[in-house]
PDB file of N, CA and C in Angstrom:
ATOM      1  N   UNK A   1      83.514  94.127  90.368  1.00  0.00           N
ATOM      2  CA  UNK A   1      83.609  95.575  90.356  1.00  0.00           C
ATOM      3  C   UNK A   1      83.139  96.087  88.999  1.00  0.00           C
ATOM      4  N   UNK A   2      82.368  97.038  89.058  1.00  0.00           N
ATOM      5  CA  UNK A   2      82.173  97.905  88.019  1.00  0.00           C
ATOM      6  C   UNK A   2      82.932  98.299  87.012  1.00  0.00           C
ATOM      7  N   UNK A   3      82.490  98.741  85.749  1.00  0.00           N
ATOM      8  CA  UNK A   3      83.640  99.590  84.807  1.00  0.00           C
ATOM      9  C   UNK A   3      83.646 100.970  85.587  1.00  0.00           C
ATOM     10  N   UNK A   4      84.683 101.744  85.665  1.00  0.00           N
ATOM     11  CA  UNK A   4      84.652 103.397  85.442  1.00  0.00           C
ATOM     12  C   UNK A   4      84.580 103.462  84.318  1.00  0.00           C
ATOM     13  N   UNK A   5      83.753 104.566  83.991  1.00  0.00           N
ATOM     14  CA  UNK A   5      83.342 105.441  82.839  1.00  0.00           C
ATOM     15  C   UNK A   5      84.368 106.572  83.078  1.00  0.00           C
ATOM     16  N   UNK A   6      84.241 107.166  81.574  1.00  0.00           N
ATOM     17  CA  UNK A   6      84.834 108.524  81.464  1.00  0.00           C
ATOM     18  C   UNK A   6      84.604 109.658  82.374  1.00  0.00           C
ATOM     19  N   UNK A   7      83.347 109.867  82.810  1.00  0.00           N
ATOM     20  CA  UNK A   7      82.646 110.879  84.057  1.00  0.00           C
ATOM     21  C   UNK A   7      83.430 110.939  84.955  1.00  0.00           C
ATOM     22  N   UNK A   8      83.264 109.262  85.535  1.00  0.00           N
ATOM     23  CA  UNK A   8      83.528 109.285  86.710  1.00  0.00           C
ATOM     24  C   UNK A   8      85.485 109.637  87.067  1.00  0.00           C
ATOM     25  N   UNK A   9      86.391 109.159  85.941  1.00  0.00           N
ATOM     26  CA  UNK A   9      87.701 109.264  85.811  1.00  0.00           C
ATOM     27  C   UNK A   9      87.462 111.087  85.816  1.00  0.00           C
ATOM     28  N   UNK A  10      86.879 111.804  84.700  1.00  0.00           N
ATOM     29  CA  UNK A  10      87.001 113.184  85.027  1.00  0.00           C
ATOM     30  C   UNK A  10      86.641 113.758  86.350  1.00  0.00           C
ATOM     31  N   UNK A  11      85.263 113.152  87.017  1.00  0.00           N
ATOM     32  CA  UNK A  11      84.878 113.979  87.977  1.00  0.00           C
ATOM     33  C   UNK A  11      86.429 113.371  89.371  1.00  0.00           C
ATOM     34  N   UNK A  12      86.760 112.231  89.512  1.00  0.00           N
ATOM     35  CA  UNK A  12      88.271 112.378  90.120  1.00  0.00           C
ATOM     36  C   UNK A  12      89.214 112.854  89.753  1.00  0.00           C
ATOM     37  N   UNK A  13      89.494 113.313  88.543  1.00  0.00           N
ATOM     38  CA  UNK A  13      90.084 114.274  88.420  1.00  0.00           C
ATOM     39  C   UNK A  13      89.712 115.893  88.720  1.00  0.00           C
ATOM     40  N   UNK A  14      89.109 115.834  88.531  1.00  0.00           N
ATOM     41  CA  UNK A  14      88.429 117.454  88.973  1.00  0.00           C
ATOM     42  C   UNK A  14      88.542 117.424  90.385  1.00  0.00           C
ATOM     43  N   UNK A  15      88.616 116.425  91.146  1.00  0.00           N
ATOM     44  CA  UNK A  15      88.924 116.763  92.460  1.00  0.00           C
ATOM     45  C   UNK A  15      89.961 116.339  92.981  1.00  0.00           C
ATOM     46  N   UNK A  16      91.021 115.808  92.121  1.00  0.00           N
ATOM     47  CA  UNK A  16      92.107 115.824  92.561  1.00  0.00           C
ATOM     48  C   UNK A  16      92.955 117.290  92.198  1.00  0.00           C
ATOM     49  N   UNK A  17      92.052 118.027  91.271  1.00  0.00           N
ATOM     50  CA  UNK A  17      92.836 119.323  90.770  1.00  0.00           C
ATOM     51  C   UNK A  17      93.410 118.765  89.696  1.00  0.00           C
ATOM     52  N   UNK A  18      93.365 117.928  88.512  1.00  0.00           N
ATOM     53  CA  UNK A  18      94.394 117.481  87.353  1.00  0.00           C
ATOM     54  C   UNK A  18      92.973 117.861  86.372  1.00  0.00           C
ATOM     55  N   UNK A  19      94.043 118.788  85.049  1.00  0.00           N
ATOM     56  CA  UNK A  19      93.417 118.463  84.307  1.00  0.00           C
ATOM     57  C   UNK A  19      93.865 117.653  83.072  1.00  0.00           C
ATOM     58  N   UNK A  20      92.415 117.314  82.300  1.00  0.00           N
ATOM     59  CA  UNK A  20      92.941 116.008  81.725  1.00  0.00           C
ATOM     60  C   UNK A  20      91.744 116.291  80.552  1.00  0.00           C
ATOM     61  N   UNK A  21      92.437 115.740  79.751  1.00  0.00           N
ATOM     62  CA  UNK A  21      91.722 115.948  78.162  1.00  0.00           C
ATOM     63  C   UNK A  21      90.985 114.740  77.958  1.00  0.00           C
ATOM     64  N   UNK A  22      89.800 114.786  76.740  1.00  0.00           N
ATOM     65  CA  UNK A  22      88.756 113.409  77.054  1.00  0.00           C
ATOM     66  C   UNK A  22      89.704 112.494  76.721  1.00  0.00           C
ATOM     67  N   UNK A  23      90.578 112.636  75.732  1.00  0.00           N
ATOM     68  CA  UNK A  23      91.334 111.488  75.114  1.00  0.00           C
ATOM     69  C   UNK A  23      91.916 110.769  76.123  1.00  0.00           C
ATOM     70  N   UNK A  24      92.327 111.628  77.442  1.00  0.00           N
ATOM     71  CA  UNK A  24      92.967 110.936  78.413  1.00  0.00           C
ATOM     72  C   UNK A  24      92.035 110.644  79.393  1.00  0.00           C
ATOM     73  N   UNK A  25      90.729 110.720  79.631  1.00  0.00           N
ATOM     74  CA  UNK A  25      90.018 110.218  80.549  1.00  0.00           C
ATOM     75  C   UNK A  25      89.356 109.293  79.725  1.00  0.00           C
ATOM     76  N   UNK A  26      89.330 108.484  78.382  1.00  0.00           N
ATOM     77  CA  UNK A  26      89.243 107.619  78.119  1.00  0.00           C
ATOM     78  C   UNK A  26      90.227 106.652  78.300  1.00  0.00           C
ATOM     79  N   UNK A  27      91.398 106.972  78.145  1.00  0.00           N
ATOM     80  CA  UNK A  27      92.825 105.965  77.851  1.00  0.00           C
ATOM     81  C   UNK A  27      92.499 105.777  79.769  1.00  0.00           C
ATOM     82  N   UNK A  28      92.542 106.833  80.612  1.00  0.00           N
ATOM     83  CA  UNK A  28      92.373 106.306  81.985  1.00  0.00           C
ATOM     84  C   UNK A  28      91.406 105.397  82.090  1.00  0.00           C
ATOM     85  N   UNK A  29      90.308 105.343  81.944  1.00  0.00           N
ATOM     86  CA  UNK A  29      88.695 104.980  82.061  1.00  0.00           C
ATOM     87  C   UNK A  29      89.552 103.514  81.566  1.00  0.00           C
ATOM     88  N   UNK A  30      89.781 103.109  80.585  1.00  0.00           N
ATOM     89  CA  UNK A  30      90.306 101.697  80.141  1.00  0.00           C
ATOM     90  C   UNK A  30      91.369 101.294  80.952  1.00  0.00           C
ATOM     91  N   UNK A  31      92.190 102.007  81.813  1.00  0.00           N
ATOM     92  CA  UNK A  31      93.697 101.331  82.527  1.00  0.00           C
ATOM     93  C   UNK A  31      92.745 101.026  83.790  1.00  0.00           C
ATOM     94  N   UNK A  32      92.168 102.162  84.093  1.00  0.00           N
ATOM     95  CA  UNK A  32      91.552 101.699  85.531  1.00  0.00           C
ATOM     96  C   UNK A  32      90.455 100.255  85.645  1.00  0.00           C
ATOM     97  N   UNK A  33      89.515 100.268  84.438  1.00  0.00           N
ATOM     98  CA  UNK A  33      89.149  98.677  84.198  1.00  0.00           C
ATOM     99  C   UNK A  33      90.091  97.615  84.204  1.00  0.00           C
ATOM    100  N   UNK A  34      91.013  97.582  83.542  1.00  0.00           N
ATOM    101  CA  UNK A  34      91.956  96.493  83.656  1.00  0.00           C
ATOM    102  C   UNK A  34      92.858  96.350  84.935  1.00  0.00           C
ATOM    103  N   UNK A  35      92.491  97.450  85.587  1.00  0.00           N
ATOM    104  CA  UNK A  35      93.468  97.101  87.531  1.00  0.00           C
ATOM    105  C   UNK A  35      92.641  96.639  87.854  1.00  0.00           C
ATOM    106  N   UNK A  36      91.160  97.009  87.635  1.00  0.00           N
ATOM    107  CA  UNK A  36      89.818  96.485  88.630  1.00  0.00           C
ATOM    108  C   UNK A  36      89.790  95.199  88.154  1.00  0.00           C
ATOM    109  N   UNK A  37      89.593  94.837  86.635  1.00  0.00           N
ATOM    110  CA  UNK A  37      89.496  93.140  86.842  1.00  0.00           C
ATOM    111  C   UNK A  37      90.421  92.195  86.990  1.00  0.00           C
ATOM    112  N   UNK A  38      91.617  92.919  87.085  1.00  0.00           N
ATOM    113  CA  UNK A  38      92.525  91.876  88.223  1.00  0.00           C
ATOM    114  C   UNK A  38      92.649  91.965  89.232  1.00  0.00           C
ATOM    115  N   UNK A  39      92.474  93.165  89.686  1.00  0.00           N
ATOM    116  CA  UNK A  39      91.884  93.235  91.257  1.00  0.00           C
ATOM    117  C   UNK A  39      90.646  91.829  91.231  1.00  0.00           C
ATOM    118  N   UNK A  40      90.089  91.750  90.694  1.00  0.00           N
ATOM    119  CA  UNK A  40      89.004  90.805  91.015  1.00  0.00           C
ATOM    120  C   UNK A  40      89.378  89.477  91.222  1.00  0.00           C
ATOM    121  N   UNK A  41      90.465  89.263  89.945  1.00  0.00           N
ATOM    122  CA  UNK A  41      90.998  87.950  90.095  1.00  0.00           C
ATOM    123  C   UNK A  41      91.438  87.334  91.705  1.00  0.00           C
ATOM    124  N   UNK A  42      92.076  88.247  92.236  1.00  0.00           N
ATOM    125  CA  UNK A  42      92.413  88.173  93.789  1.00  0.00           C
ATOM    126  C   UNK A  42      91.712  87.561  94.666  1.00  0.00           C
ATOM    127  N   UNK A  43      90.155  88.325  94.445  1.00  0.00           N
ATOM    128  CA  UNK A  43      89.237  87.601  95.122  1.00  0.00           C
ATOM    129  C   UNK A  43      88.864  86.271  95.169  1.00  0.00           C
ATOM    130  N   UNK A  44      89.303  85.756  93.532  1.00  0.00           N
ATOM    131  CA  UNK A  44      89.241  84.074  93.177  1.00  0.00           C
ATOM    132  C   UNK A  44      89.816  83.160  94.424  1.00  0.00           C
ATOM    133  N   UNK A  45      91.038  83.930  94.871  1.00  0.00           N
ATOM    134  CA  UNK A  45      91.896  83.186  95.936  1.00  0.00           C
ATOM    135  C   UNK A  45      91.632  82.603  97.252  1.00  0.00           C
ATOM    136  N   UNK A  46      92.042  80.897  97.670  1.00  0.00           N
ATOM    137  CA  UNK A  46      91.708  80.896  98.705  1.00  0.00           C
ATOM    138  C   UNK A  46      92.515  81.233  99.497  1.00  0.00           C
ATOM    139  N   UNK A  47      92.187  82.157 100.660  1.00  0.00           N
ATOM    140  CA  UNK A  47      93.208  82.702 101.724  1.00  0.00           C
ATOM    141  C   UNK A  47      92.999  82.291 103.236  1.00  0.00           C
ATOM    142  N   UNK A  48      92.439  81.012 103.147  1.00  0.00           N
ATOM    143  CA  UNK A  48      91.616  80.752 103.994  1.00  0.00           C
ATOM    144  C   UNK A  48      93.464  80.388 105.786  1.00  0.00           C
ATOM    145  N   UNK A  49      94.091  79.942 105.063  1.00  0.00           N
ATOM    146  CA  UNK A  49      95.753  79.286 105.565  1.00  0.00           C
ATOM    147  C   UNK A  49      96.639  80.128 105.199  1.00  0.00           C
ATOM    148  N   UNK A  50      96.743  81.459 105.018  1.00  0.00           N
ATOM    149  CA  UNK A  50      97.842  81.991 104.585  1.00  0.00           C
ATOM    150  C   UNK A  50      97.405  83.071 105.673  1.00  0.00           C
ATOM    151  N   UNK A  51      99.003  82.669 106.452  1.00  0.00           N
ATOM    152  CA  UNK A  51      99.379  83.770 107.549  1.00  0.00           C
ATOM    153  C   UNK A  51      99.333  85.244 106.999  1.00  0.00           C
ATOM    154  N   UNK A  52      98.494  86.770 107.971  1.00  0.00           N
ATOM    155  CA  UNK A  52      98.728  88.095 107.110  1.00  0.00           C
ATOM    156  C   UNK A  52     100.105  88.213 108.015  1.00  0.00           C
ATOM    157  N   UNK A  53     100.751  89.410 106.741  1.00  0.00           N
ATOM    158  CA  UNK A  53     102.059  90.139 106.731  1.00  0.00           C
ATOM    159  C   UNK A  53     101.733  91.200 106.753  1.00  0.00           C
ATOM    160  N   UNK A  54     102.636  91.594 107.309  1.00  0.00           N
ATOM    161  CA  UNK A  54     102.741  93.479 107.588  1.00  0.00           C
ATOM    162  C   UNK A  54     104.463  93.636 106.151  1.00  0.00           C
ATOM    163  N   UNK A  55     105.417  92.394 106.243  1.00  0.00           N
ATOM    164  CA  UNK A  55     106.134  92.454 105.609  1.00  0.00           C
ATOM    165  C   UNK A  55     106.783  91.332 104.864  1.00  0.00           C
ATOM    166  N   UNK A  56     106.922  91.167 103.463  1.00  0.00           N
ATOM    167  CA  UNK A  56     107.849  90.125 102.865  1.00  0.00           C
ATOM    168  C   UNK A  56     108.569  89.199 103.684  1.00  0.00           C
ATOM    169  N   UNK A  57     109.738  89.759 104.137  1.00  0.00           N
ATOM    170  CA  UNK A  57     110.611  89.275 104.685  1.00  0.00           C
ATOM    171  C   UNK A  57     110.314  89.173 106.027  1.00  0.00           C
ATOM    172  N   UNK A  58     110.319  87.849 107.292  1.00  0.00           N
ATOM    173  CA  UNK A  58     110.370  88.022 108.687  1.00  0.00           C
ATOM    174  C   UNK A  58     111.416  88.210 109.221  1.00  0.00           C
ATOM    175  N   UNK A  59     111.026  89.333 109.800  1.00  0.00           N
ATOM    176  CA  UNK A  59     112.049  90.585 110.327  1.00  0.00           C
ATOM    177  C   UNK A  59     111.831  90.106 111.902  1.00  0.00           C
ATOM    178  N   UNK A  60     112.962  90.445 112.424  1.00  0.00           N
ATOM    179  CA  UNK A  60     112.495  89.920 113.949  1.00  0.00           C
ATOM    180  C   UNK A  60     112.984  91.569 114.847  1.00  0.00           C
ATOM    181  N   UNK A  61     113.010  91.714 115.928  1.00  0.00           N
ATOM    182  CA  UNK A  61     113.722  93.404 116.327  1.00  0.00           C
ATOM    183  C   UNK A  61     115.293  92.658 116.121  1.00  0.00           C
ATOM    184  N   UNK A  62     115.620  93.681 115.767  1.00  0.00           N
ATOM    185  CA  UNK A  62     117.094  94.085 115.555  1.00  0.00           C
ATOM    186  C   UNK A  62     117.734  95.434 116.112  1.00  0.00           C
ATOM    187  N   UNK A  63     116.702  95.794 117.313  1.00  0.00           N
ATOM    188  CA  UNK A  63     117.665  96.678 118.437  1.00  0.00           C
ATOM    189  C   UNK A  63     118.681  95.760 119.167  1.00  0.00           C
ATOM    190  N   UNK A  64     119.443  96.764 119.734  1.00  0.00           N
ATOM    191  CA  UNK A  64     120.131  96.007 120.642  1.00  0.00           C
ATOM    192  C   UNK A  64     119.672  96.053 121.895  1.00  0.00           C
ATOM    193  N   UNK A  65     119.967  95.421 123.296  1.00  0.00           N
ATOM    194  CA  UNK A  65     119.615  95.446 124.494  1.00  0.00           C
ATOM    195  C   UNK A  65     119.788  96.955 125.317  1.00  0.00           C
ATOM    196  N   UNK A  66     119.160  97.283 125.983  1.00  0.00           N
ATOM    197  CA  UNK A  66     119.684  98.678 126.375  1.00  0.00           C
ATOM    198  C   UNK A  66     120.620  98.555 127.243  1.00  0.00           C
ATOM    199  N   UNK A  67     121.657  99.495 127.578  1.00  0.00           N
ATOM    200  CA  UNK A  67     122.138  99.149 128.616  1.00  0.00           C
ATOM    201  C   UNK A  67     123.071 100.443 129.087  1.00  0.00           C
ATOM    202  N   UNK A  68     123.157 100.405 130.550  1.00  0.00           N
ATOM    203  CA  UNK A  68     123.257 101.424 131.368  1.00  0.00           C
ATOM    204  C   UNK A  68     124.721 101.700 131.291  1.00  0.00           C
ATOM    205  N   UNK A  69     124.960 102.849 130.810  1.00  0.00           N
ATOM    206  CA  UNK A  69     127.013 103.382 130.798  1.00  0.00           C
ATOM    207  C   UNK A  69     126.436 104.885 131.696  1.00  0.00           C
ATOM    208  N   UNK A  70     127.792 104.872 132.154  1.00  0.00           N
ATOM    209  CA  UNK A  70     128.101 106.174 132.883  1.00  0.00           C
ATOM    210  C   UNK A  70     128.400 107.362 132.089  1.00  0.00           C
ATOM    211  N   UNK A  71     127.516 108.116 132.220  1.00  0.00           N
ATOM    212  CA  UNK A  71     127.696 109.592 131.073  1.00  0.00           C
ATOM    213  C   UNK A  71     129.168 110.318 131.452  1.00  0.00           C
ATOM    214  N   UNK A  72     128.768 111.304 131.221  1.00  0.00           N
ATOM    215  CA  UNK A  72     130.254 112.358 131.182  1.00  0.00           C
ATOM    216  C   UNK A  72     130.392 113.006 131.878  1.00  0.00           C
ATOM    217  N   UNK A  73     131.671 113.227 132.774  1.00  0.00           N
ATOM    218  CA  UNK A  73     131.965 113.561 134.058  1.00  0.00           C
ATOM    219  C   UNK A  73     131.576 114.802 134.113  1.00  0.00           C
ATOM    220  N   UNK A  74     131.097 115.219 135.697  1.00  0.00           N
ATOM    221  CA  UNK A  74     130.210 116.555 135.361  1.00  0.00           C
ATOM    222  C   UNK A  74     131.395 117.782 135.590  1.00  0.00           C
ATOM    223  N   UNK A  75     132.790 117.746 136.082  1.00  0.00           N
ATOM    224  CA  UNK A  75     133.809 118.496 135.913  1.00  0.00           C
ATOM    225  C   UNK A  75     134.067 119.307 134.730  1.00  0.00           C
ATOM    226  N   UNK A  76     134.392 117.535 134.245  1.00  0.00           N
ATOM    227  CA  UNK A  76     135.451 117.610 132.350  1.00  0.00           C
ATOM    228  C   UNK A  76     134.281 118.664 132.094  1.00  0.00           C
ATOM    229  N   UNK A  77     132.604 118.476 132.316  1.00  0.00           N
ATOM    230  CA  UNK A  77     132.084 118.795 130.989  1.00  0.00           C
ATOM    231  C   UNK A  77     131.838 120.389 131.557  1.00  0.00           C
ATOM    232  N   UNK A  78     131.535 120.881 132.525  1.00  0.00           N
ATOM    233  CA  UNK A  78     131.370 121.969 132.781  1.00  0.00           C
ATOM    234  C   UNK A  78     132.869 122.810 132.014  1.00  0.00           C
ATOM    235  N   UNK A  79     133.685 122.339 132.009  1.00  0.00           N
ATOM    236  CA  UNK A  79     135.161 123.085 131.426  1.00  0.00           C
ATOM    237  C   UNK A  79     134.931 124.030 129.926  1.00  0.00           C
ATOM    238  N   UNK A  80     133.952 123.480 129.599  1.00  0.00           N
ATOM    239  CA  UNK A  80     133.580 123.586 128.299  1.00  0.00           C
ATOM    240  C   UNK A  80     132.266 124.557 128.212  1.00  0.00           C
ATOM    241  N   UNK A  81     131.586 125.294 129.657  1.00  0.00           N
ATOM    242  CA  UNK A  81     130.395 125.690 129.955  1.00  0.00           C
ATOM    243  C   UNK A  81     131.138 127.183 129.977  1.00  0.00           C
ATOM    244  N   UNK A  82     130.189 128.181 128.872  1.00  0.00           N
ATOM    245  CA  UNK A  82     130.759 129.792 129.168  1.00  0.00           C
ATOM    246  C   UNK A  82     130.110 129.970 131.171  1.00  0.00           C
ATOM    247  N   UNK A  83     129.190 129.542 131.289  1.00  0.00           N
ATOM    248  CA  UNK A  83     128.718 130.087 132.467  1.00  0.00           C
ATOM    249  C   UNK A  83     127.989 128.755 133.098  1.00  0.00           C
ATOM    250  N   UNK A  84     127.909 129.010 134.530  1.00  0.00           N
ATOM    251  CA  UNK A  84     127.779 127.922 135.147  1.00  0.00           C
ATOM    252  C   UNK A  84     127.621 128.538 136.636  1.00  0.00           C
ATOM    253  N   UNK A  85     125.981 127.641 137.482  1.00  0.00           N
ATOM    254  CA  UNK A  85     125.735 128.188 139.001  1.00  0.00           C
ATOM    255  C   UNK A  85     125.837 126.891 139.657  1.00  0.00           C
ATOM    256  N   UNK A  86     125.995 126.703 140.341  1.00  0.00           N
ATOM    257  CA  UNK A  86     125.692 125.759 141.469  1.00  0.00           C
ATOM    258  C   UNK A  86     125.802 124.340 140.491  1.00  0.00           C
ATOM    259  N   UNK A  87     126.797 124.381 139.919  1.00  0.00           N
ATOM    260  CA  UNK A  87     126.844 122.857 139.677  1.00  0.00           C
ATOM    261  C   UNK A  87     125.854 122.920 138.242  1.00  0.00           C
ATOM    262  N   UNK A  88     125.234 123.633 137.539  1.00  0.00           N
ATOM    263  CA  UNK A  88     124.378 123.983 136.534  1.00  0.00           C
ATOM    264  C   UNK A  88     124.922 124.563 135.052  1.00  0.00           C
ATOM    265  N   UNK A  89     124.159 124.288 134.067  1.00  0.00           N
ATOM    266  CA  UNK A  89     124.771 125.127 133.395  1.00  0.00           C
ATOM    267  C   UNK A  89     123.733 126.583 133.150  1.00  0.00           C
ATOM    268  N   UNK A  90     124.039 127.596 133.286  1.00  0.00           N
ATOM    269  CA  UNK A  90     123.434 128.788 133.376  1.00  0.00           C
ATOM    270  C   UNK A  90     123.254 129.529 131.664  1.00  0.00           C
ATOM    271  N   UNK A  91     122.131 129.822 131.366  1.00  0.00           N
ATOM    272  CA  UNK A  91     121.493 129.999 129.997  1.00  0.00           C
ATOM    273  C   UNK A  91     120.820 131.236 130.000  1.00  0.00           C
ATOM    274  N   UNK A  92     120.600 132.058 129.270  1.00  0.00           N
ATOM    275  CA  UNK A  92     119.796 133.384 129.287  1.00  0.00           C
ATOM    276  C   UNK A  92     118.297 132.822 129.500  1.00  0.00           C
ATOM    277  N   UNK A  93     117.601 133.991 130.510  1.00  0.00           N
ATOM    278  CA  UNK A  93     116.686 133.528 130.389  1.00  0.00           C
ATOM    279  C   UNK A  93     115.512 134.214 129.041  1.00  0.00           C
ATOM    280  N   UNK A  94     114.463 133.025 128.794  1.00  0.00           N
ATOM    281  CA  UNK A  94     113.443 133.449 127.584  1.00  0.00           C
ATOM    282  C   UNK A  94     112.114 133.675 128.158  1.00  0.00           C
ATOM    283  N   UNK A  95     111.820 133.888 129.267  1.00  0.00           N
ATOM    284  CA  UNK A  95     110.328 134.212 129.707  1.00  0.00           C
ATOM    285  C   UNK A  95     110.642 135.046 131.144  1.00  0.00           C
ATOM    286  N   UNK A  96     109.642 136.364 131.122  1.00  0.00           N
ATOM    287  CA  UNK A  96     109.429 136.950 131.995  1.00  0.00           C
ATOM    288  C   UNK A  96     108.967 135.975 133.406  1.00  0.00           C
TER     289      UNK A  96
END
């Protein structure tokens, strides 16, 4: 990978909206070289046997099984309904 230059650190900044003084698009221009050439080092690696991860740790599901219960009696719960038709619970209506 390339060096970034100072330009190029300002002109991403200018489009990220930050502004930034030369002193600091130099001090950037030098941090961002030193991620890139260890970024490079990476590439040294053989990865030819190493399973990809989505995560560190193997996680397996940790839902539980679903399973079917009987809801709430439709009596008890109507007791608790200001208004109610045919077994329903009755709501103002919002559309013509």
């Amino acid at each position: 990978m390339a060096n970034i230059s100072k330009e190029e650190v300002k002109h991403v900044a200018h489009l990220a909206r930050l502004a930034i003084t030369e002193d600091e698009a130099e001090k950037f221009a030098g941090q961002l070289a030193a991620i890139t050439t260890f970024a490079e080092q990476l590439n040294e690696l053989d990865t030819t046997n190493v399973i990809p991860t989505t995560h560190v740790l193997p996680l397996v599901n940790i839902m539980r099984e679903d399973q079917s219960v009987a809801g709430l009696d439709r009596d008890k719960m109507m007791k608790n309904v200001r208004e109610q038709e045919a077994g329903q619970v009755k709501v103002p209506s919002i559309l013509d």
